[in-house]
N, C-alpha and C. Protein backbone atom coordinates (compact mmCIF):
# COMPACT_ATOMS: atom_id res chain seq x y z
N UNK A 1 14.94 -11.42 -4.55
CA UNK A 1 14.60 -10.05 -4.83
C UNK A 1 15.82 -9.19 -4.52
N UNK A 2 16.11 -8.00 -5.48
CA UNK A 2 17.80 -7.20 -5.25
C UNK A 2 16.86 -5.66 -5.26
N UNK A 3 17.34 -5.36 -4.74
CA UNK A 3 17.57 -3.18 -5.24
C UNK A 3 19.03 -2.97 -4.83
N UNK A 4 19.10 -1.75 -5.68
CA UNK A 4 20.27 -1.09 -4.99
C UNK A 4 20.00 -0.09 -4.97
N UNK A 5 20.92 0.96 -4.07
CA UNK A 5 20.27 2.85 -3.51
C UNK A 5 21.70 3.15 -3.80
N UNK A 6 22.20 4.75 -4.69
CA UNK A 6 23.28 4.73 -5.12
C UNK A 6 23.24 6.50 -4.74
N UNK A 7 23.95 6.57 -4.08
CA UNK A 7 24.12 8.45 -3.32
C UNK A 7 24.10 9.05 -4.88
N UNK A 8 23.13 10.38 -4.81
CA UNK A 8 23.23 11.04 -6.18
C UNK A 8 23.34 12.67 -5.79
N UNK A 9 23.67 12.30 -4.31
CA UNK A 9 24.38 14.03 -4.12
C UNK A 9 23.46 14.60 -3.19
N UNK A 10 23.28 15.41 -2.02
CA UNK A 10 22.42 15.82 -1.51
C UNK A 10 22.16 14.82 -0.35
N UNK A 11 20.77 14.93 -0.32
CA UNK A 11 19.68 14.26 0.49
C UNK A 11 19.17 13.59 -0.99
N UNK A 12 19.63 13.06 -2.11
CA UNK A 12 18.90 12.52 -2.66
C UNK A 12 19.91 11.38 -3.18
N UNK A 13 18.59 9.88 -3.96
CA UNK A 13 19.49 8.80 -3.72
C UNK A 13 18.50 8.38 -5.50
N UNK A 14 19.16 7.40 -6.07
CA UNK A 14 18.41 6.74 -7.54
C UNK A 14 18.52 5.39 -6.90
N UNK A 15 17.14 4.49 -6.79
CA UNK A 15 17.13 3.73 -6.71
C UNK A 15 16.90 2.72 -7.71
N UNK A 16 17.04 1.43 -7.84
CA UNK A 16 16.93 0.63 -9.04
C UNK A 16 16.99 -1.15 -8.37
N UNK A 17 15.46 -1.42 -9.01
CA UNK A 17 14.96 -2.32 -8.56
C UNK A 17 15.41 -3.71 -9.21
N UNK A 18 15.13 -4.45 -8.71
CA UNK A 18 16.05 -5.80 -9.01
C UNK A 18 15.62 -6.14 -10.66
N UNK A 19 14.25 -5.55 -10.63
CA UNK A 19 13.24 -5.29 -12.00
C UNK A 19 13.89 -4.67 -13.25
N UNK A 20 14.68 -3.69 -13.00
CA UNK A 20 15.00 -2.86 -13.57
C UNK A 20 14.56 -1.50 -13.43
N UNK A 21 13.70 -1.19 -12.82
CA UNK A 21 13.10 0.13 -12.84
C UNK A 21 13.63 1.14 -12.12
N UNK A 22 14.00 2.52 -12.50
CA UNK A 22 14.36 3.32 -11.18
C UNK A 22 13.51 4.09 -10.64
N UNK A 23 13.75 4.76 -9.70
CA UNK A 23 13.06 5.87 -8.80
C UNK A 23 14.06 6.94 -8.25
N UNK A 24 13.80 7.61 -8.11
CA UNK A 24 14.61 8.78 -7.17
C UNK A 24 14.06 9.15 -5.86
N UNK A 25 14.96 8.93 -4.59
CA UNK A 25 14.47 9.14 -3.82
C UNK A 25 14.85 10.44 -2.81
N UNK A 26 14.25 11.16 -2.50
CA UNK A 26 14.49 12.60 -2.14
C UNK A 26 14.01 13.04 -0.24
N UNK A 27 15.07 13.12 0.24
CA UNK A 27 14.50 13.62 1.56
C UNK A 27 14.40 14.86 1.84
N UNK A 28 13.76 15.53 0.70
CA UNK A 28 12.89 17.23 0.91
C UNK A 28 12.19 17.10 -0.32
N UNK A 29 11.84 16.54 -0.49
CA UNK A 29 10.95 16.19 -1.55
C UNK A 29 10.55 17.20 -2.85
N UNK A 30 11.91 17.27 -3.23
CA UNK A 30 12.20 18.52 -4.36
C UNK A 30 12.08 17.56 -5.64
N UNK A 31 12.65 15.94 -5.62
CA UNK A 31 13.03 15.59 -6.74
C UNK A 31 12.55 13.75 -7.15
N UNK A 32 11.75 13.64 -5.84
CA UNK A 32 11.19 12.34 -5.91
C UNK A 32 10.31 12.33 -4.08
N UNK A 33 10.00 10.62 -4.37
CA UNK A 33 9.50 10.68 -2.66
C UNK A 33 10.42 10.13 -2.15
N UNK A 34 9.53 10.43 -0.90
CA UNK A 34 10.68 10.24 0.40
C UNK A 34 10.28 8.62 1.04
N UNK A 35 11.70 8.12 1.53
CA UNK A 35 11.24 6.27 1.10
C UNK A 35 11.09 5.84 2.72
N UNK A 36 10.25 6.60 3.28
CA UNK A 36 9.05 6.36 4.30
C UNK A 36 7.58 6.25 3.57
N UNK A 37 7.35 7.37 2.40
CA UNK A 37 6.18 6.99 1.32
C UNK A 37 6.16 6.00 0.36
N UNK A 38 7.42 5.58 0.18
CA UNK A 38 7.65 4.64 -0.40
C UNK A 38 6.82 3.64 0.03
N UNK A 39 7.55 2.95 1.28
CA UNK A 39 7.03 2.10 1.81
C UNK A 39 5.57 2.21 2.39
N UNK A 40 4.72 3.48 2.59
CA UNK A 40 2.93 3.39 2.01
C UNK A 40 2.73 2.96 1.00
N UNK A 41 3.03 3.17 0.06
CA UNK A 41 3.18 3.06 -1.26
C UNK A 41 3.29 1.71 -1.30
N UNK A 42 3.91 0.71 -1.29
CA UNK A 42 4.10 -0.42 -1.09
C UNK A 42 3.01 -1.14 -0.51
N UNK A 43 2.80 -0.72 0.73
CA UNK A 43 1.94 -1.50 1.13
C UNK A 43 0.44 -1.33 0.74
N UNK A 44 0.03 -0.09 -0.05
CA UNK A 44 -0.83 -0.08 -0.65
C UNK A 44 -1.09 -0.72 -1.64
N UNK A 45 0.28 -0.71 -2.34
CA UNK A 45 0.18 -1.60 -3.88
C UNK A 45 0.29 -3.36 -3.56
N UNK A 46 0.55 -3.84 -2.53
CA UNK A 46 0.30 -5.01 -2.20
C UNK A 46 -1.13 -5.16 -2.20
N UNK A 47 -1.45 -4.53 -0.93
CA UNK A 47 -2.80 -4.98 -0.57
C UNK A 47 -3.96 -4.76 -1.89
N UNK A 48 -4.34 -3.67 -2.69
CA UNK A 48 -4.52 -3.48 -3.48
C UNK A 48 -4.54 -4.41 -4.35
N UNK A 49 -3.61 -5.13 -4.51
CA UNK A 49 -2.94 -6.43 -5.37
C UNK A 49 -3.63 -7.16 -5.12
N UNK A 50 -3.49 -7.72 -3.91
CA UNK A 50 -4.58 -8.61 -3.69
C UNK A 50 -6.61 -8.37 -3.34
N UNK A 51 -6.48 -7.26 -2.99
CA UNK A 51 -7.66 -7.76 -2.95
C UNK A 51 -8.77 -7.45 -4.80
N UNK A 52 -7.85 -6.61 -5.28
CA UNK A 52 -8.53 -6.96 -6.90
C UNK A 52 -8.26 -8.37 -7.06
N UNK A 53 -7.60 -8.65 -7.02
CA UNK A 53 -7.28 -10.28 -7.55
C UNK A 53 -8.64 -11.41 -6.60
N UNK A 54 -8.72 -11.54 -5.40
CA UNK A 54 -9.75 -11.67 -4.76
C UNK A 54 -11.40 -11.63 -4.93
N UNK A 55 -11.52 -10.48 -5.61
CA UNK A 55 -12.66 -9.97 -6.04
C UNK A 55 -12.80 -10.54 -7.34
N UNK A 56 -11.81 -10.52 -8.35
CA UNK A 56 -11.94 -11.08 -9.50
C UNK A 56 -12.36 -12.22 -9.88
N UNK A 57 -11.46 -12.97 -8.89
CA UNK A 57 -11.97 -14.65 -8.60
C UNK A 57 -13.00 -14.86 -8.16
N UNK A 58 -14.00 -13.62 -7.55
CA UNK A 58 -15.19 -14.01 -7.56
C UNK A 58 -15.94 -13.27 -8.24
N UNK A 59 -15.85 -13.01 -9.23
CA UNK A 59 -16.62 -12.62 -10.27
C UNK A 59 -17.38 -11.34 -10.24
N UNK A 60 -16.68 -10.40 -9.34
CA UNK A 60 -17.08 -9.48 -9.20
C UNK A 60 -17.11 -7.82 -9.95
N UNK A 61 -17.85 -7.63 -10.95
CA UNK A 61 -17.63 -6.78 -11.85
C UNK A 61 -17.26 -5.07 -10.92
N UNK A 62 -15.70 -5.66 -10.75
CA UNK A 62 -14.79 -4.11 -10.33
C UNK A 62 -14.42 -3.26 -11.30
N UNK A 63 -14.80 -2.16 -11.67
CA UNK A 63 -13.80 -0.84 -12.45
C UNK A 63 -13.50 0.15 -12.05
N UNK A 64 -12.81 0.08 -10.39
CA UNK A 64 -12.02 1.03 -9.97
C UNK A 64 -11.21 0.42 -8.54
N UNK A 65 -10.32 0.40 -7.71
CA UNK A 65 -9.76 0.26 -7.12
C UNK A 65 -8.76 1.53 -6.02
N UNK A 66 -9.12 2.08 -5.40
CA UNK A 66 -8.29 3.15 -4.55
C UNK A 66 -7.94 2.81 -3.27
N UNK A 67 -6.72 2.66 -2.87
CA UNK A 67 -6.40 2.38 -1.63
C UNK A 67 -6.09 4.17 -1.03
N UNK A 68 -6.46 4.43 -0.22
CA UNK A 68 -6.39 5.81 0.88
C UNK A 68 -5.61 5.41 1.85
N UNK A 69 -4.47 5.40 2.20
CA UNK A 69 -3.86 5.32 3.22
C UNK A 69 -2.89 6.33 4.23
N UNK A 70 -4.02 6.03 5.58
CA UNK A 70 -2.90 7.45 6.41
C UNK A 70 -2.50 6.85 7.69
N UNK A 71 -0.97 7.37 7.81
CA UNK A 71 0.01 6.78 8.53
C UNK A 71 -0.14 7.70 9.76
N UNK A 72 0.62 7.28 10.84
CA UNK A 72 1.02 7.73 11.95
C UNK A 72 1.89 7.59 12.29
N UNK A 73 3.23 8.29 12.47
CA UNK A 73 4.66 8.20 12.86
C UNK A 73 4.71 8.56 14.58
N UNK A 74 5.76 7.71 14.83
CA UNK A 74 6.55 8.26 16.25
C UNK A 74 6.88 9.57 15.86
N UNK A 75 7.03 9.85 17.32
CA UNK A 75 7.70 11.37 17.30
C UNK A 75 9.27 11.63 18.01
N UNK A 76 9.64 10.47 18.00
CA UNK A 76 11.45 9.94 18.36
C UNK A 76 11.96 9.55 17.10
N UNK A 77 13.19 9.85 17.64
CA UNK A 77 14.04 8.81 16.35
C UNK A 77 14.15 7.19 16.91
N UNK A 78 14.25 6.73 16.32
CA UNK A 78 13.25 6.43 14.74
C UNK A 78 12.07 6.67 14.57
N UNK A 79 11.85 7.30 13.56
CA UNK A 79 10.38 7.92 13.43
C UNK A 79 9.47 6.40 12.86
N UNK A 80 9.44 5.91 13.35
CA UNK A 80 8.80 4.66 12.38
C UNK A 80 7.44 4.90 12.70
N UNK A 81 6.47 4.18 11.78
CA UNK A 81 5.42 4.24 11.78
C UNK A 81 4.88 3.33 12.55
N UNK A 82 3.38 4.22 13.43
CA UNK A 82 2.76 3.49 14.75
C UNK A 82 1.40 2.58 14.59
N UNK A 83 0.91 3.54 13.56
CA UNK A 83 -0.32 3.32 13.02
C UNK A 83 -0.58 3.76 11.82
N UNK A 84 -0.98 2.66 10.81
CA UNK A 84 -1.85 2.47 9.23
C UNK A 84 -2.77 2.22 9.30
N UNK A 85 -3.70 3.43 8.52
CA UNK A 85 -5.02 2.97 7.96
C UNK A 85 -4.83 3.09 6.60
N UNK A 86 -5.79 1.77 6.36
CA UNK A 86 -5.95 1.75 4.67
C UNK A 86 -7.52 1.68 4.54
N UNK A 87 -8.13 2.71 3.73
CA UNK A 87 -9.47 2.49 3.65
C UNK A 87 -9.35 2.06 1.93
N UNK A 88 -10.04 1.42 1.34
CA UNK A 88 -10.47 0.99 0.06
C UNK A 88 -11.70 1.63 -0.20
N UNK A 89 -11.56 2.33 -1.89
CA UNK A 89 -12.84 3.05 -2.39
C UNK A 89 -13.01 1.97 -3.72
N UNK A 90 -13.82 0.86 -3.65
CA UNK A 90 -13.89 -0.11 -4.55
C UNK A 90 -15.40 0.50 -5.14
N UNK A 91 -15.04 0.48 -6.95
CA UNK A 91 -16.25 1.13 -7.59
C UNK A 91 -16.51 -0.16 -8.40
N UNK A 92 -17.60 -0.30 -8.97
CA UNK A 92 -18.08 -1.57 -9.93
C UNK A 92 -19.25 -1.45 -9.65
N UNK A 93 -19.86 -2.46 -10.41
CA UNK A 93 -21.70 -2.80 -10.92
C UNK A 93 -21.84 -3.94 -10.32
N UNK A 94 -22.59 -3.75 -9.17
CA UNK A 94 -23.40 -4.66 -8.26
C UNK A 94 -22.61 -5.46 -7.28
N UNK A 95 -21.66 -4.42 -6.68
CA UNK A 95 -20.50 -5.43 -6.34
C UNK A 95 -21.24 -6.17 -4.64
N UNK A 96 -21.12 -7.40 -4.34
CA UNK A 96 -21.32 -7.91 -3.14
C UNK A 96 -20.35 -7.32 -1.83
N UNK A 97 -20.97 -6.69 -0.76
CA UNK A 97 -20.29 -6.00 0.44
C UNK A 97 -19.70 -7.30 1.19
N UNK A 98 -20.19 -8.57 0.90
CA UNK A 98 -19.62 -9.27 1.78
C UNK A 98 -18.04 -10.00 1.05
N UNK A 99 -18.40 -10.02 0.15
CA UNK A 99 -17.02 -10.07 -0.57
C UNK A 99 -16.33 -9.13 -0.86
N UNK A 100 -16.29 -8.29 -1.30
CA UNK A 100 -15.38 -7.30 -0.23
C UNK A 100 -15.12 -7.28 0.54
N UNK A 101 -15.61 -7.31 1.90
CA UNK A 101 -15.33 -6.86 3.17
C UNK A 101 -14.40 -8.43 3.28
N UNK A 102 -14.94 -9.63 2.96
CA UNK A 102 -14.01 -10.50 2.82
C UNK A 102 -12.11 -10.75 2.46
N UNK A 103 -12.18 -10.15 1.10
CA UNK A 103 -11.01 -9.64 0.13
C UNK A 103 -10.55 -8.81 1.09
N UNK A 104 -10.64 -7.55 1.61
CA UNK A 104 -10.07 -6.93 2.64
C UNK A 104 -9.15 -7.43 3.46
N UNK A 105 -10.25 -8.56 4.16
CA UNK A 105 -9.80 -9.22 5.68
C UNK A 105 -8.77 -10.21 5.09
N UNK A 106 -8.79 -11.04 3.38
CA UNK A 106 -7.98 -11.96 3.34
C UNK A 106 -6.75 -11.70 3.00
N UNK A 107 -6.51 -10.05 2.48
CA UNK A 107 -5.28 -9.38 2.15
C UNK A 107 -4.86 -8.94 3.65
N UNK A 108 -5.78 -8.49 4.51
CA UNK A 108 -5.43 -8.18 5.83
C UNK A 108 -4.31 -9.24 6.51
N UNK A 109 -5.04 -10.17 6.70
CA UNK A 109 -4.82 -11.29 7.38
C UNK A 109 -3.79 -12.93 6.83
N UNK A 110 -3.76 -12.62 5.47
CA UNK A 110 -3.22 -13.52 4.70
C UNK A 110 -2.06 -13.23 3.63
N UNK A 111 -2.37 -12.48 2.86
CA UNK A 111 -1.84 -12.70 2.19
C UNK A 111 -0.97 -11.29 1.53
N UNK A 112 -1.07 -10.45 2.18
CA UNK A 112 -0.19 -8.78 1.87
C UNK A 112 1.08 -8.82 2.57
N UNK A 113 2.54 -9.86 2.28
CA UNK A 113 3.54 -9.46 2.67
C UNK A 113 3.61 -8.28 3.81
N UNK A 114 3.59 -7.01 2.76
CA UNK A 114 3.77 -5.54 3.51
C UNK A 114 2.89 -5.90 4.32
N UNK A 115 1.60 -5.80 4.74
CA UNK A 115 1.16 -5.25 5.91
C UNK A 115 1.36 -6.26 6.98
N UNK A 116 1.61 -7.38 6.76
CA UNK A 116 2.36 -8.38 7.51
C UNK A 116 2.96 -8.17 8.36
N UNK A 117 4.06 -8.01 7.39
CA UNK A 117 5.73 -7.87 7.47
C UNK A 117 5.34 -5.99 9.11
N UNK A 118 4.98 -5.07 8.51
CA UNK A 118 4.90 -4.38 9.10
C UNK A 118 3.89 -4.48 10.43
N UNK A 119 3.03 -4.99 10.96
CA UNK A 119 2.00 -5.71 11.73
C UNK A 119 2.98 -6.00 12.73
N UNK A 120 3.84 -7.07 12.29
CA UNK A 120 4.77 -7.85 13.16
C UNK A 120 6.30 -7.01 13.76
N UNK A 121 6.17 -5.60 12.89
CA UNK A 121 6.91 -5.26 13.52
C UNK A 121 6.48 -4.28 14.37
N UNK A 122 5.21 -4.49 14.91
CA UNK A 122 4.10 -3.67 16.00
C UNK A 122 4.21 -2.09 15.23
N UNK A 123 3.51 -2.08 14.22
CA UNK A 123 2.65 -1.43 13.42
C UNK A 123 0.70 -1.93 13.36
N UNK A 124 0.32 -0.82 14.11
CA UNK A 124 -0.84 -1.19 14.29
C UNK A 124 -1.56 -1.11 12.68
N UNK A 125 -2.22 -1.78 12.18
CA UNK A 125 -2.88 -1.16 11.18
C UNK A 125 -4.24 -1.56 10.63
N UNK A 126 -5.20 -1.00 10.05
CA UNK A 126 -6.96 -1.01 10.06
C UNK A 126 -6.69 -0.92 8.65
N UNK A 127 -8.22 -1.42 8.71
CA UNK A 127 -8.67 -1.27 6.91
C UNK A 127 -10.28 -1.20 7.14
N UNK A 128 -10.78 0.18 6.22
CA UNK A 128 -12.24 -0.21 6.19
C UNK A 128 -12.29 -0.09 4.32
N UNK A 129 -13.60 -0.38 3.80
CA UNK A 129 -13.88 0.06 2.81
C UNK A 129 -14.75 0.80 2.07
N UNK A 130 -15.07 1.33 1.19
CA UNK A 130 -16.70 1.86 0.34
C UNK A 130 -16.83 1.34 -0.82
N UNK A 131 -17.80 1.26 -0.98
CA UNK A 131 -18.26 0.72 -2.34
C UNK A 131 -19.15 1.64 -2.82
N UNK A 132 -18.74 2.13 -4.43
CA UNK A 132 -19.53 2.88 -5.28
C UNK A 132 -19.65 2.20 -6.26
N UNK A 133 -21.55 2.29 -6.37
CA UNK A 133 -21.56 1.19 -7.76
C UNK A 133 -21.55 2.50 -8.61
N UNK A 134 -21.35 1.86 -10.16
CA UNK A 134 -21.27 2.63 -11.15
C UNK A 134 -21.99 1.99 -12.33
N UNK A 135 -22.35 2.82 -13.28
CA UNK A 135 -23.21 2.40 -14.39
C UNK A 135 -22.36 1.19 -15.42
């Protein structure tokens, strides 16, 4: 996996993913986000990742997916983050709570790189979920 971050003047930077894709990243947030949200962002779109995929495999008729996630930063430099919550707003028709709450715990606990990766670097972090069925 490559990125590169290339100074574009300011407090702001163009990033470009090993993918090809860019982003702009902005620390006053005039012209992109700031790549502390990034990395929410990330770990939302992991976990997220997996636990649709999870749910799918069990046959669970999902048509919506929202990860909510709110951080807690130090208040030193380094401001790193102390504490993540990720709550999940999973919508679908007749979906089973225990599979869910399952999919959660196996992206929790298994298989989400990011929240891993960040866990281990004593980042506390929770997950609850809701389920809205829909017609």
């Amino acid at each position: 996996m490559q990125a590169k971050v290339k100074w574009d003047g300011d407090v702001r930077f163009k990033g470009t993913t090993g993918s090809g894709f860019d982003i702009t990243l902005d620390g006053e947030l005039k012209q992109g986000p700031r790549p502390m949200e990034l990395l929410l962002l990330g770990l939302g779109g992991c976990t997220s990742y997996d636990v649709i995929g999870i749910l799918k495999k069990t046959r669970q008729d999902v048509v919506d997916c929202v990860a909510e996630i709110d951080a807690e930063r130090a208040d030193a430099v380094p401001a790193v983050f102390t504490k993540i919550h990720v709550k999940f707003i999973v919508s679908g028709r007749g979906l089973n709570e225990k599979k869910v709450e399952r999919a959660v715990k196996l992206s929790a606990e298994q298989y989400c790189s990011a929240s891993l990766m960040l866990e281990k670097g004593g980042v506390e972090i929770t997950h609850s979920f809701e389920i809205v069925e829909v017609e």
